[in-house]
N, C-alpha and C. Protein backbone atom coordinates (compact mmCIF):
# COMPACT_ATOMS: atom_id res chain seq x y z
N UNK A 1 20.97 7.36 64.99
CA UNK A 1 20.08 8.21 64.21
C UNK A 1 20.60 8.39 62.78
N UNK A 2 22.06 8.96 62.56
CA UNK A 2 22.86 8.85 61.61
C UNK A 2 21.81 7.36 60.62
N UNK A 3 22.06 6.25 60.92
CA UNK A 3 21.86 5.33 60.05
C UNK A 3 20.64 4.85 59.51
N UNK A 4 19.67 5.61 60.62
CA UNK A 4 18.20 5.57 60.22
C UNK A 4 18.15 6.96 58.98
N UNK A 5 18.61 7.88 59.05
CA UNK A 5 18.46 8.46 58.18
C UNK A 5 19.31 8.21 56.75
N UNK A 6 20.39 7.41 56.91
CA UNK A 6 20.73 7.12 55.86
C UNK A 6 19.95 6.08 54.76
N UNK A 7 19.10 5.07 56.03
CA UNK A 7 18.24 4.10 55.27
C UNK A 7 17.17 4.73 54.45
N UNK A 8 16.81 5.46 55.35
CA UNK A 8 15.31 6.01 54.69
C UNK A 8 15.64 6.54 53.60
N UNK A 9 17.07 7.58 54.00
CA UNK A 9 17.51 8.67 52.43
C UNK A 9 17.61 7.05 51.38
N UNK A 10 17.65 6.54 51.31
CA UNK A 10 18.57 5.01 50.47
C UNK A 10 16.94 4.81 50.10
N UNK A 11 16.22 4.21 50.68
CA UNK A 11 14.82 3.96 50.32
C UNK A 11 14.08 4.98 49.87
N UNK A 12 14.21 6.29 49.85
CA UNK A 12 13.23 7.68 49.33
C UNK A 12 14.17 7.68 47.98
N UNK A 13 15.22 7.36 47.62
CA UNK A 13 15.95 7.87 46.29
C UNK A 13 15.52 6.17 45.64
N UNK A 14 15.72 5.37 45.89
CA UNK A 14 15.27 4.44 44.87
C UNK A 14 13.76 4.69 44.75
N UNK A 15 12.98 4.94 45.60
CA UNK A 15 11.70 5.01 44.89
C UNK A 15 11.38 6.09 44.33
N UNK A 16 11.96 7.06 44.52
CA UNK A 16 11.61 8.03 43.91
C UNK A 16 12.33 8.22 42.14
N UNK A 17 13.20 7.19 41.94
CA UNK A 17 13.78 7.17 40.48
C UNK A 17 12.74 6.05 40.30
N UNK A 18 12.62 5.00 40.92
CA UNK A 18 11.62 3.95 40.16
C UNK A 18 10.35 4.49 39.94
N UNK A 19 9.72 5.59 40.76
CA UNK A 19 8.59 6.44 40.53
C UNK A 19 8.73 7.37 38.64
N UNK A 20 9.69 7.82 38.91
CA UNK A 20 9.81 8.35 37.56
C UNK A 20 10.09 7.77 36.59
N UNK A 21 11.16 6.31 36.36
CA UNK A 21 11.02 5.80 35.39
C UNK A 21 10.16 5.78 35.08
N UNK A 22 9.24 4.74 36.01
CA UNK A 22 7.59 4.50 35.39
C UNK A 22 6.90 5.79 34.98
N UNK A 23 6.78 6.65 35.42
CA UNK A 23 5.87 7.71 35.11
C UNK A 23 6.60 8.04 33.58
N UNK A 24 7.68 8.42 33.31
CA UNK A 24 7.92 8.58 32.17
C UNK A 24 7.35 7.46 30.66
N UNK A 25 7.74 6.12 31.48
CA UNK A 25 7.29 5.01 30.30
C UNK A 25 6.02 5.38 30.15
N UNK A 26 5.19 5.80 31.28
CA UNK A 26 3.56 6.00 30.77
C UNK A 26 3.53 6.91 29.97
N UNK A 27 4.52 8.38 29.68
CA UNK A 27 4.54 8.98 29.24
C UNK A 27 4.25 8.73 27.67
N UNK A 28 5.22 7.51 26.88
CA UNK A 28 5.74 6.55 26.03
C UNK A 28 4.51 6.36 25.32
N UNK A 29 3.72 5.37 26.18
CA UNK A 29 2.43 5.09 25.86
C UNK A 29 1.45 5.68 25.71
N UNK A 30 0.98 7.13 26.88
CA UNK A 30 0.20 7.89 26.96
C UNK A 30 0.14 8.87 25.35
N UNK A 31 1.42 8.60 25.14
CA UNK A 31 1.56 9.65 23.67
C UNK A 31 1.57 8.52 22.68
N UNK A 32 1.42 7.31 22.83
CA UNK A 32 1.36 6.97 21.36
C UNK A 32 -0.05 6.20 21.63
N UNK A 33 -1.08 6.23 22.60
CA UNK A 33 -2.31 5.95 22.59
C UNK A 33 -3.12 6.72 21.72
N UNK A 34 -2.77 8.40 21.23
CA UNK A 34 -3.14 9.42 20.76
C UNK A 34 -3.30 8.89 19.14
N UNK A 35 -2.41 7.72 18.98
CA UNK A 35 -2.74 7.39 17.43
C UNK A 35 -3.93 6.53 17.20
N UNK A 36 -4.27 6.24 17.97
CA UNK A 36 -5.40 5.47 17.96
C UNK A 36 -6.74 5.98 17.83
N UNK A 37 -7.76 5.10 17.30
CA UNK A 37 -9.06 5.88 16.74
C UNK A 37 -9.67 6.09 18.10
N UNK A 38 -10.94 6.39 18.48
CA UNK A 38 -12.07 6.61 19.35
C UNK A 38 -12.43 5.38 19.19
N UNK A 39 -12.67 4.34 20.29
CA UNK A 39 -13.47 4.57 21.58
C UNK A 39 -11.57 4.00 22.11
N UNK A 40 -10.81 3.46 21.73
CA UNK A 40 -9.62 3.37 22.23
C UNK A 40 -8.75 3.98 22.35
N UNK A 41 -8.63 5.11 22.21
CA UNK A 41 -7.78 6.20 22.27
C UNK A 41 -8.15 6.90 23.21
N UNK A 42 -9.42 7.05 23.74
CA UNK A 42 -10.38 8.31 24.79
C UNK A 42 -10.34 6.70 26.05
N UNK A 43 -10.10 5.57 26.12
CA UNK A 43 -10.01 4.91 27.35
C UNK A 43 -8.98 4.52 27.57
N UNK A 44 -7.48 4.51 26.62
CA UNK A 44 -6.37 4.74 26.98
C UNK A 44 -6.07 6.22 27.75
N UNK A 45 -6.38 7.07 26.78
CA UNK A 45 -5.80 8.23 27.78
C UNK A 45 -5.98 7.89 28.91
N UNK A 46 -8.06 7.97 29.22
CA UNK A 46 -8.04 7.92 30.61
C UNK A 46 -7.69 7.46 31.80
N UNK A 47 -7.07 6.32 31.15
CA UNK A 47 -6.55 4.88 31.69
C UNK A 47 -4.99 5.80 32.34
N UNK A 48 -4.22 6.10 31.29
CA UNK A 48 -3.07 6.80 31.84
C UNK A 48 -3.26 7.73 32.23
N UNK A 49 -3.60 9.25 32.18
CA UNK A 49 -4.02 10.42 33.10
C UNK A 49 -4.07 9.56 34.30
N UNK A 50 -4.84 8.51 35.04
CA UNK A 50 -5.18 8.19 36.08
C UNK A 50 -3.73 7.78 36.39
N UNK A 51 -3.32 7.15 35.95
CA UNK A 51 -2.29 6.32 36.52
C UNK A 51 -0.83 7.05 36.48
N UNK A 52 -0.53 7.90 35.89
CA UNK A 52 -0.03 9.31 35.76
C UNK A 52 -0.13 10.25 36.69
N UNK A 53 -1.46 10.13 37.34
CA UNK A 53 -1.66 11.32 38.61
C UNK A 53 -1.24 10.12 39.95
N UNK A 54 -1.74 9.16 40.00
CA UNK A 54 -1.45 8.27 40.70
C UNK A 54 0.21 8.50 41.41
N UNK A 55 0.92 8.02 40.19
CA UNK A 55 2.01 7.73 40.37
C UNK A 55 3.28 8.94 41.02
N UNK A 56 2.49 9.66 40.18
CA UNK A 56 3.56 11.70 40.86
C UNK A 56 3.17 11.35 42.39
N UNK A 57 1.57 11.82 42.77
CA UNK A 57 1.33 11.98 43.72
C UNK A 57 1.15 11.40 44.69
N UNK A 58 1.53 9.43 44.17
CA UNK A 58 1.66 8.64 45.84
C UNK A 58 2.60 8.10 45.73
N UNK A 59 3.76 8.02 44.75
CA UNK A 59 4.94 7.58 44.67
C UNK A 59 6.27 8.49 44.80
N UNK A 60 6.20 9.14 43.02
CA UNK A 60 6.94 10.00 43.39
C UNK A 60 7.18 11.78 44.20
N UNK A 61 6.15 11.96 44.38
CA UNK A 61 6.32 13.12 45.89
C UNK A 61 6.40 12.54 47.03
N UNK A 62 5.94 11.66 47.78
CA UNK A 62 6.76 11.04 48.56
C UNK A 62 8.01 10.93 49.03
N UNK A 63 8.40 10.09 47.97
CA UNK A 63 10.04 9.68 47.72
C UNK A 63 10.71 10.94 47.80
N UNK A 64 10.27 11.58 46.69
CA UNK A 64 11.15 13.08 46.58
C UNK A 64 11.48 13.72 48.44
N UNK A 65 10.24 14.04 48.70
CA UNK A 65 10.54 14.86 49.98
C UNK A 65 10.93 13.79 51.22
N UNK A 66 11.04 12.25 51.01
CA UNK A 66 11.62 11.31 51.85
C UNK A 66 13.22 11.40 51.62
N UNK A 67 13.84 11.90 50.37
CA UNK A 67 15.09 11.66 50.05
C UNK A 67 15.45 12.93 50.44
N UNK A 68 14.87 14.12 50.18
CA UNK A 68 15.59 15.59 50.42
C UNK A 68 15.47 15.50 52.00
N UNK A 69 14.61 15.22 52.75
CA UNK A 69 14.64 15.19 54.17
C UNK A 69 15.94 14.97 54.86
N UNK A 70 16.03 13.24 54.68
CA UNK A 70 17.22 12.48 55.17
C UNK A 70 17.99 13.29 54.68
N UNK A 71 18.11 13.42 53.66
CA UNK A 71 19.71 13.74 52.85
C UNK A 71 20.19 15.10 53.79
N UNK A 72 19.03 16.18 53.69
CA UNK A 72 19.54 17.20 54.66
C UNK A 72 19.55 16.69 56.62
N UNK A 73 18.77 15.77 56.61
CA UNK A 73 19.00 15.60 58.05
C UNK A 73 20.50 15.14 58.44
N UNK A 74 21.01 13.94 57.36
CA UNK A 74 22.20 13.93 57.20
C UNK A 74 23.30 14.37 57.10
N UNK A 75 23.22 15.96 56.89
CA UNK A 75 23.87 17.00 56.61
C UNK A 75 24.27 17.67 57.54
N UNK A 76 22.69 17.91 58.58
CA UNK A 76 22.91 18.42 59.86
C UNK A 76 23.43 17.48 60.28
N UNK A 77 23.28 16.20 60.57
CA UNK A 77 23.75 15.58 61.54
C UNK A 77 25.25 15.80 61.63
N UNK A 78 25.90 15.82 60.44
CA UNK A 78 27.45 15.96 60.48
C UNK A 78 27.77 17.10 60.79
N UNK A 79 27.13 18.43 60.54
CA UNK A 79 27.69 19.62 60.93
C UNK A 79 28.39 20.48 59.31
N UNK A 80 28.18 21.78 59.68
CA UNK A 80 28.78 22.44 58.68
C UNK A 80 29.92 22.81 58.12
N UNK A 81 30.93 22.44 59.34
CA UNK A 81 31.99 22.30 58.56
C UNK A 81 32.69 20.74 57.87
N UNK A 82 32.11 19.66 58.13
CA UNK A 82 32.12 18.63 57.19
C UNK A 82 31.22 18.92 56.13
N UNK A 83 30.26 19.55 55.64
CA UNK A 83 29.76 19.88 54.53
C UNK A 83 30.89 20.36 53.97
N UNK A 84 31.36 21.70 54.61
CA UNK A 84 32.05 22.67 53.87
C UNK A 84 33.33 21.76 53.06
N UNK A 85 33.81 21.07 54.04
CA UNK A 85 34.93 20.02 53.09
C UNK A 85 34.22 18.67 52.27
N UNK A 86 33.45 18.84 52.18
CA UNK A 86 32.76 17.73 51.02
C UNK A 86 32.15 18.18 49.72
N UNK A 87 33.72 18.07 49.10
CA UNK A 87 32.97 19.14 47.68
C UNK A 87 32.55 18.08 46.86
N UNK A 88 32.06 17.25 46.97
CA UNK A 88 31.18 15.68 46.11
C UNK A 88 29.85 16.44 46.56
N UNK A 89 29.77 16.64 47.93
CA UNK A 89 28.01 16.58 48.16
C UNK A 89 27.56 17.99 47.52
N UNK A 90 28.20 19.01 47.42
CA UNK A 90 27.94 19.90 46.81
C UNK A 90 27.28 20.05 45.33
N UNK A 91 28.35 18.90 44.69
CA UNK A 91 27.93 18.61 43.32
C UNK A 91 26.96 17.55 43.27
N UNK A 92 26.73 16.85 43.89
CA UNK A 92 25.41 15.83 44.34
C UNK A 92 24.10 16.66 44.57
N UNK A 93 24.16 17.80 45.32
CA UNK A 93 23.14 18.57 45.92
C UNK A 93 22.57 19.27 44.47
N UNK A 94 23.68 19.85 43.08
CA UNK A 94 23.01 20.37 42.33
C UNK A 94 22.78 19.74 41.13
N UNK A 95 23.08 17.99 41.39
CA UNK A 95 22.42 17.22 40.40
C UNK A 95 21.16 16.33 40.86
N UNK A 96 20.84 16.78 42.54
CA UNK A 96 19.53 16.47 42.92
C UNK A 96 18.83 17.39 43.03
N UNK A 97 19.61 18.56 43.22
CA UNK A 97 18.34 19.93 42.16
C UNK A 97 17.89 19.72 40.60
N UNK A 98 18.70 19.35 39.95
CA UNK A 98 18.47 18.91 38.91
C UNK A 98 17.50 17.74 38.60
N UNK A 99 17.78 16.62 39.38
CA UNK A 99 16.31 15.76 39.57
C UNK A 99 15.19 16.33 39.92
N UNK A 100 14.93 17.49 41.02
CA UNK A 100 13.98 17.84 41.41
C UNK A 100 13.30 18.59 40.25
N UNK A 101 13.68 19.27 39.09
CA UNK A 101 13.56 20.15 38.49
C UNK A 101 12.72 19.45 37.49
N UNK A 102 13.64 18.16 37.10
CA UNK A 102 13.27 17.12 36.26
C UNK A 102 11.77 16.73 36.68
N UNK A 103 11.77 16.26 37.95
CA UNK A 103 10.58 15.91 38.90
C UNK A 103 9.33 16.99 38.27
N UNK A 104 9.45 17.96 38.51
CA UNK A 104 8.21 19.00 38.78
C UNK A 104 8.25 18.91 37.11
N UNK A 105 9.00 19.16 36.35
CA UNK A 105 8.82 19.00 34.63
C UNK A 105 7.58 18.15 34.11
N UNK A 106 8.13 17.50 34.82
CA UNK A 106 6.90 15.85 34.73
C UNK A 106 5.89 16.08 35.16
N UNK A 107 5.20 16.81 36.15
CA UNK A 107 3.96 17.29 36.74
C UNK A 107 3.45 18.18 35.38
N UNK A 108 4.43 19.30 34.42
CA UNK A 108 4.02 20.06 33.86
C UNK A 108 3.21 18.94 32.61
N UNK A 109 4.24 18.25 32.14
CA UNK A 109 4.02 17.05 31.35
C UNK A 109 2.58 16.53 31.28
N UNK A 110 2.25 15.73 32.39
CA UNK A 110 1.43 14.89 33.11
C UNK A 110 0.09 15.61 32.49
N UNK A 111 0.27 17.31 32.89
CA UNK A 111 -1.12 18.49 32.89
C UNK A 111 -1.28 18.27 30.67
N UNK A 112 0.10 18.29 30.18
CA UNK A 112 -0.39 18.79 29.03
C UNK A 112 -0.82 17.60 28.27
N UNK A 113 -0.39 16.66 28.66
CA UNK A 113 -0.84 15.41 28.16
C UNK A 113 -2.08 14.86 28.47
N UNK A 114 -2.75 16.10 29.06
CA UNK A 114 -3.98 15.63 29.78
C UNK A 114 -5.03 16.44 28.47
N UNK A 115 -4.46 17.71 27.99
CA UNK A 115 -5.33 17.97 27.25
C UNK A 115 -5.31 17.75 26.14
N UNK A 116 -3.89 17.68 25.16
CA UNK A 116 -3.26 17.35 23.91
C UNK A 116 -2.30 16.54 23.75
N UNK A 117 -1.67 16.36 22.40
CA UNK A 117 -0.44 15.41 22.66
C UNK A 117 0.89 16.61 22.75
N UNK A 118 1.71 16.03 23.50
CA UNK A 118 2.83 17.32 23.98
C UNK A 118 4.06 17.35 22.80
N UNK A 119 4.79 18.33 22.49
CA UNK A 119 5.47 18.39 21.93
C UNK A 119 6.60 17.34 21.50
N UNK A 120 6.80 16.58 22.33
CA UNK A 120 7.66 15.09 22.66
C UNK A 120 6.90 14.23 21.75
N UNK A 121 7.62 13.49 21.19
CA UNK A 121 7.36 12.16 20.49
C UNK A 121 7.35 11.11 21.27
N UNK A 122 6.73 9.74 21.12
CA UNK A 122 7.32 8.85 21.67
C UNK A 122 8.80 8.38 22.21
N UNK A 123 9.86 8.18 20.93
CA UNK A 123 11.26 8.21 20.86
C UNK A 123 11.81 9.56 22.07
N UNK A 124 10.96 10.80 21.53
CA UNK A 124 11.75 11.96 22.94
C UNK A 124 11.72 11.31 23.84
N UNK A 125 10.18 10.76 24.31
CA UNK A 125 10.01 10.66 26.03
C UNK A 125 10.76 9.70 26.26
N UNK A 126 11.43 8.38 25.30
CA UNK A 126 11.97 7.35 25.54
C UNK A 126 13.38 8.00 26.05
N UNK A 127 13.59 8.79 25.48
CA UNK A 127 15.03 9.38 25.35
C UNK A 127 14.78 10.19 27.04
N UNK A 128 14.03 11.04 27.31
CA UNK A 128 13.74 11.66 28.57
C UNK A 128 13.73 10.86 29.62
N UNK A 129 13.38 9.81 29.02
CA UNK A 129 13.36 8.65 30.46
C UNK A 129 14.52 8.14 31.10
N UNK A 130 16.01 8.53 30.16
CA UNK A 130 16.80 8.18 30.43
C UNK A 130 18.03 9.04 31.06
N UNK A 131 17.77 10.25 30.91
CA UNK A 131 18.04 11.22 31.89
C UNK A 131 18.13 11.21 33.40
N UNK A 132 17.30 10.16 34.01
CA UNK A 132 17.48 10.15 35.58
C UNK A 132 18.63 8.85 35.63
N UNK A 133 18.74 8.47 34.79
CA UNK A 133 20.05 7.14 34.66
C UNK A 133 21.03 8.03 34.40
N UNK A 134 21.27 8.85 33.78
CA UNK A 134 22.28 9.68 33.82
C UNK A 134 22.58 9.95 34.97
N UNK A 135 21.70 10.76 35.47
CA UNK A 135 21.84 11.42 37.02
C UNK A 135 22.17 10.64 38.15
N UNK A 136 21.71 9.60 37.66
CA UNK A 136 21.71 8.54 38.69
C UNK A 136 23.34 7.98 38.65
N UNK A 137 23.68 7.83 37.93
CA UNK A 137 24.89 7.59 37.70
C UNK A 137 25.84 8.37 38.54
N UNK A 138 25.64 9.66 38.22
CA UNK A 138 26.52 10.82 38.83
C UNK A 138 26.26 10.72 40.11
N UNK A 139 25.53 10.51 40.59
CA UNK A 139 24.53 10.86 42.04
C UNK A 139 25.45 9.72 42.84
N UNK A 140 25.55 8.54 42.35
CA UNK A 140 26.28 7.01 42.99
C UNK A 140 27.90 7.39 42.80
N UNK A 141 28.29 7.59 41.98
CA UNK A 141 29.63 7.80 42.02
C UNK A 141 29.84 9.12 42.73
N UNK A 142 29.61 9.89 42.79
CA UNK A 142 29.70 11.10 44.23
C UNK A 142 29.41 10.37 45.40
N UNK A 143 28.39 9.78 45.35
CA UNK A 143 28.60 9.37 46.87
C UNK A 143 29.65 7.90 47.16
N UNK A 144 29.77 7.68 46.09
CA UNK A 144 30.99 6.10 46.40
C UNK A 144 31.89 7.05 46.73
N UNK A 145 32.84 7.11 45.72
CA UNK A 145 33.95 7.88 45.74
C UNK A 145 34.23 9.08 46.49
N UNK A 146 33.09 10.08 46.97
CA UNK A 146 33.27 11.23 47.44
C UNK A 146 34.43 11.83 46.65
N UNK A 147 35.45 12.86 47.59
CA UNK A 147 35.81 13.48 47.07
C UNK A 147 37.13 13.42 46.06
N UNK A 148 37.30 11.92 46.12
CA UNK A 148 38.14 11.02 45.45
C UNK A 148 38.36 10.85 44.15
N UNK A 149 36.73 11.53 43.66
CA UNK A 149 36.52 11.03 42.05
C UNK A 149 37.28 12.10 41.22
N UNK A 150 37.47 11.13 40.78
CA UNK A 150 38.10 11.52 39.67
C UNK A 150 37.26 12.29 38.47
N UNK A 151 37.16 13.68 38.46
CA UNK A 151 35.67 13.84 37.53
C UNK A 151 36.21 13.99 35.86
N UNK A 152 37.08 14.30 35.68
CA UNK A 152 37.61 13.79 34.54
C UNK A 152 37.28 12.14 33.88
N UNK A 153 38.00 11.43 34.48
CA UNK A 153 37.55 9.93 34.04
C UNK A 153 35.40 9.81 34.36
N UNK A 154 35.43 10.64 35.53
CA UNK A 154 34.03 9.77 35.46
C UNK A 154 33.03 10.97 34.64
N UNK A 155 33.62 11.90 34.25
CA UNK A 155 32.47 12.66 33.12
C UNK A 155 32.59 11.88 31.76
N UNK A 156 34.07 11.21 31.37
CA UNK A 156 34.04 10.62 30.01
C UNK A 156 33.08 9.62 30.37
N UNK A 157 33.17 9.02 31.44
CA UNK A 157 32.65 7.58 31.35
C UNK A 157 30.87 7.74 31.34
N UNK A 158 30.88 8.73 32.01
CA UNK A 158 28.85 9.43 32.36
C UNK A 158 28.61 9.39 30.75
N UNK A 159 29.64 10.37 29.50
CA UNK A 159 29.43 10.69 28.19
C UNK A 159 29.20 9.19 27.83
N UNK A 160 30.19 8.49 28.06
CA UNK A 160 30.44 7.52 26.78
C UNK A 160 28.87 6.56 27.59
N UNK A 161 28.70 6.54 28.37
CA UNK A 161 27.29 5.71 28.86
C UNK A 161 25.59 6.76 27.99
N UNK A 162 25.67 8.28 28.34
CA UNK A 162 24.76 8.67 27.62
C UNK A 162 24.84 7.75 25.73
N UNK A 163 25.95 8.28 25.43
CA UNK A 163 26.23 7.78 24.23
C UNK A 163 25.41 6.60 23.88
N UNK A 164 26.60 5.50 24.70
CA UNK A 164 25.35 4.06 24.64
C UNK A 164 24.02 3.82 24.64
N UNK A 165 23.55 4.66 25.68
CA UNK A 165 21.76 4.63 25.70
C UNK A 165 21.34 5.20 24.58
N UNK A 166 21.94 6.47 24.25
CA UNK A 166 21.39 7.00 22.63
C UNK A 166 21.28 5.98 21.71
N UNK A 167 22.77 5.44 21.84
CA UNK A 167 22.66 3.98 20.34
C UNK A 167 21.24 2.98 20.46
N UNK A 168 21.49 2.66 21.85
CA UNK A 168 20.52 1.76 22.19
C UNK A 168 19.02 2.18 21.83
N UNK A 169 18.71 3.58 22.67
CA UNK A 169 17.24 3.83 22.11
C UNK A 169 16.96 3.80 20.54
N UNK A 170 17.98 4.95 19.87
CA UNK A 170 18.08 4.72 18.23
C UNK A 170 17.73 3.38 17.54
N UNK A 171 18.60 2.33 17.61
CA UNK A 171 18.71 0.81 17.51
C UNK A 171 17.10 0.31 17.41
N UNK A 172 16.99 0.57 18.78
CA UNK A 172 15.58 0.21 19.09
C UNK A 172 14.54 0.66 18.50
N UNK A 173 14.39 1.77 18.36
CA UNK A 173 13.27 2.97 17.08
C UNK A 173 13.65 2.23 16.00
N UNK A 174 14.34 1.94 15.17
CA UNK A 174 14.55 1.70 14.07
C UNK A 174 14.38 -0.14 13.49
N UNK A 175 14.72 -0.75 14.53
CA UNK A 175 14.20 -1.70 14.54
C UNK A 175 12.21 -2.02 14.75
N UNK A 176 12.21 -1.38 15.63
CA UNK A 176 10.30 -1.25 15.71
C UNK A 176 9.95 -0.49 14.40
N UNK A 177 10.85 0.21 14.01
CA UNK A 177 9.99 1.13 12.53
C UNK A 177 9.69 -0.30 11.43
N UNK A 178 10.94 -0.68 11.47
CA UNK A 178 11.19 -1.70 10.20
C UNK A 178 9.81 -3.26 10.81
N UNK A 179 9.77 -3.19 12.15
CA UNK A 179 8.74 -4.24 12.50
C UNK A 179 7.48 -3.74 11.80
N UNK A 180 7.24 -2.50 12.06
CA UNK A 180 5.81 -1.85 11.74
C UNK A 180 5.87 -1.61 10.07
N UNK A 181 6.51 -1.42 9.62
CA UNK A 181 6.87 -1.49 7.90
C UNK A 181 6.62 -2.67 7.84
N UNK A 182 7.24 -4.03 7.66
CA UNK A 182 7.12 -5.22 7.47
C UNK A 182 5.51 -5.54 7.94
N UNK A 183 4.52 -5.56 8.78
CA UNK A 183 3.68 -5.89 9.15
C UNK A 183 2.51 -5.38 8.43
N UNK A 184 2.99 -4.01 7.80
CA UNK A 184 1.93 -2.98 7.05
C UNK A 184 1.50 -3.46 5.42
């Protein structure tokens, strides 16, 4: 039983981050469709709203409550005092609260982008999208390592990786600016 629930937990957490990447990239697009004139701007939105509600509600809620399931069935299965000595899952548990939080954010998202463009820029949501790679990060090395890790070395290394993706998204904005300058 143990291993059936570990599969499923293994299959509800990848889809449920591949659920949100995507939902975020639509995010990307959904907000920069808004620059566009009428009649293409009013069949993009609609195009994403759809595929936006789609995606929360047959992908990622799913996943979500497929991964919190296992993960706690897993929990019971071991018993409470192997919880109590697993201070990794502890810190796992409140950086998958932290996904979850992230999760429902995106529902709020999803609503305001339905009526206006949301406070986020393109570049934000690009940048927001990369937040569950963060997490994700942390989330894998707690569970490799358990209580082994080293959180010193692996918080520099979580920093110096946010870091990178910052350069990278930056890089990237600035290169598309200078494409769209040159073309204008």
């Amino acid at each position: 039983m143990y291993l059936l629930l570990k599969a499923l937990h293994i299959f509800g957490f990848v889809a449920w981050f591949a659920g949100l990447f995507f939902l975020v990239r639509l995010f990307v697009y959904h907000t920069e469709a808004f620059a566009f004139d009428d009649p293409k701007r009013s069949i993009l939105r609609k195009e994403y709203e759809q595929i936006e509600q789609r995606v929360y509600k047959i992908i990622c809620n799913p996943a979500m409550m497929l991964t919190w399931l296992c993960g706690l069935g897993m929990i019971a299965y071991n018993g409470l005092e192997w919880f109590k000595l697993s201070y990794w899952l502890h810190f796992k548990l409140v950086l998958v609260i932290g996904l979850t939080v992230y999760h429902l954010y995106c529902k709020k998202l999803i609503r305001q982008l339905q009526s206006a463009p949301t406070i986020f820029s393109s570049f934000q949501f690009r940048l927001w999208n990369e937040l569950p790679s963060i997490l994700l990060l942390c989330i894998v090395l707690l569970a490799v390592y358990k209580n082994s890790l080293d959180f010193l070395k692996a918080g520099g290394g979580v920093i110096l990786f946010a870091v990178v993706i910052f350069a990278l998204a930056k890089a990237y904005k600035n290169r598309r600016l200078k494409t769209e300058n040159s073309a204008s």
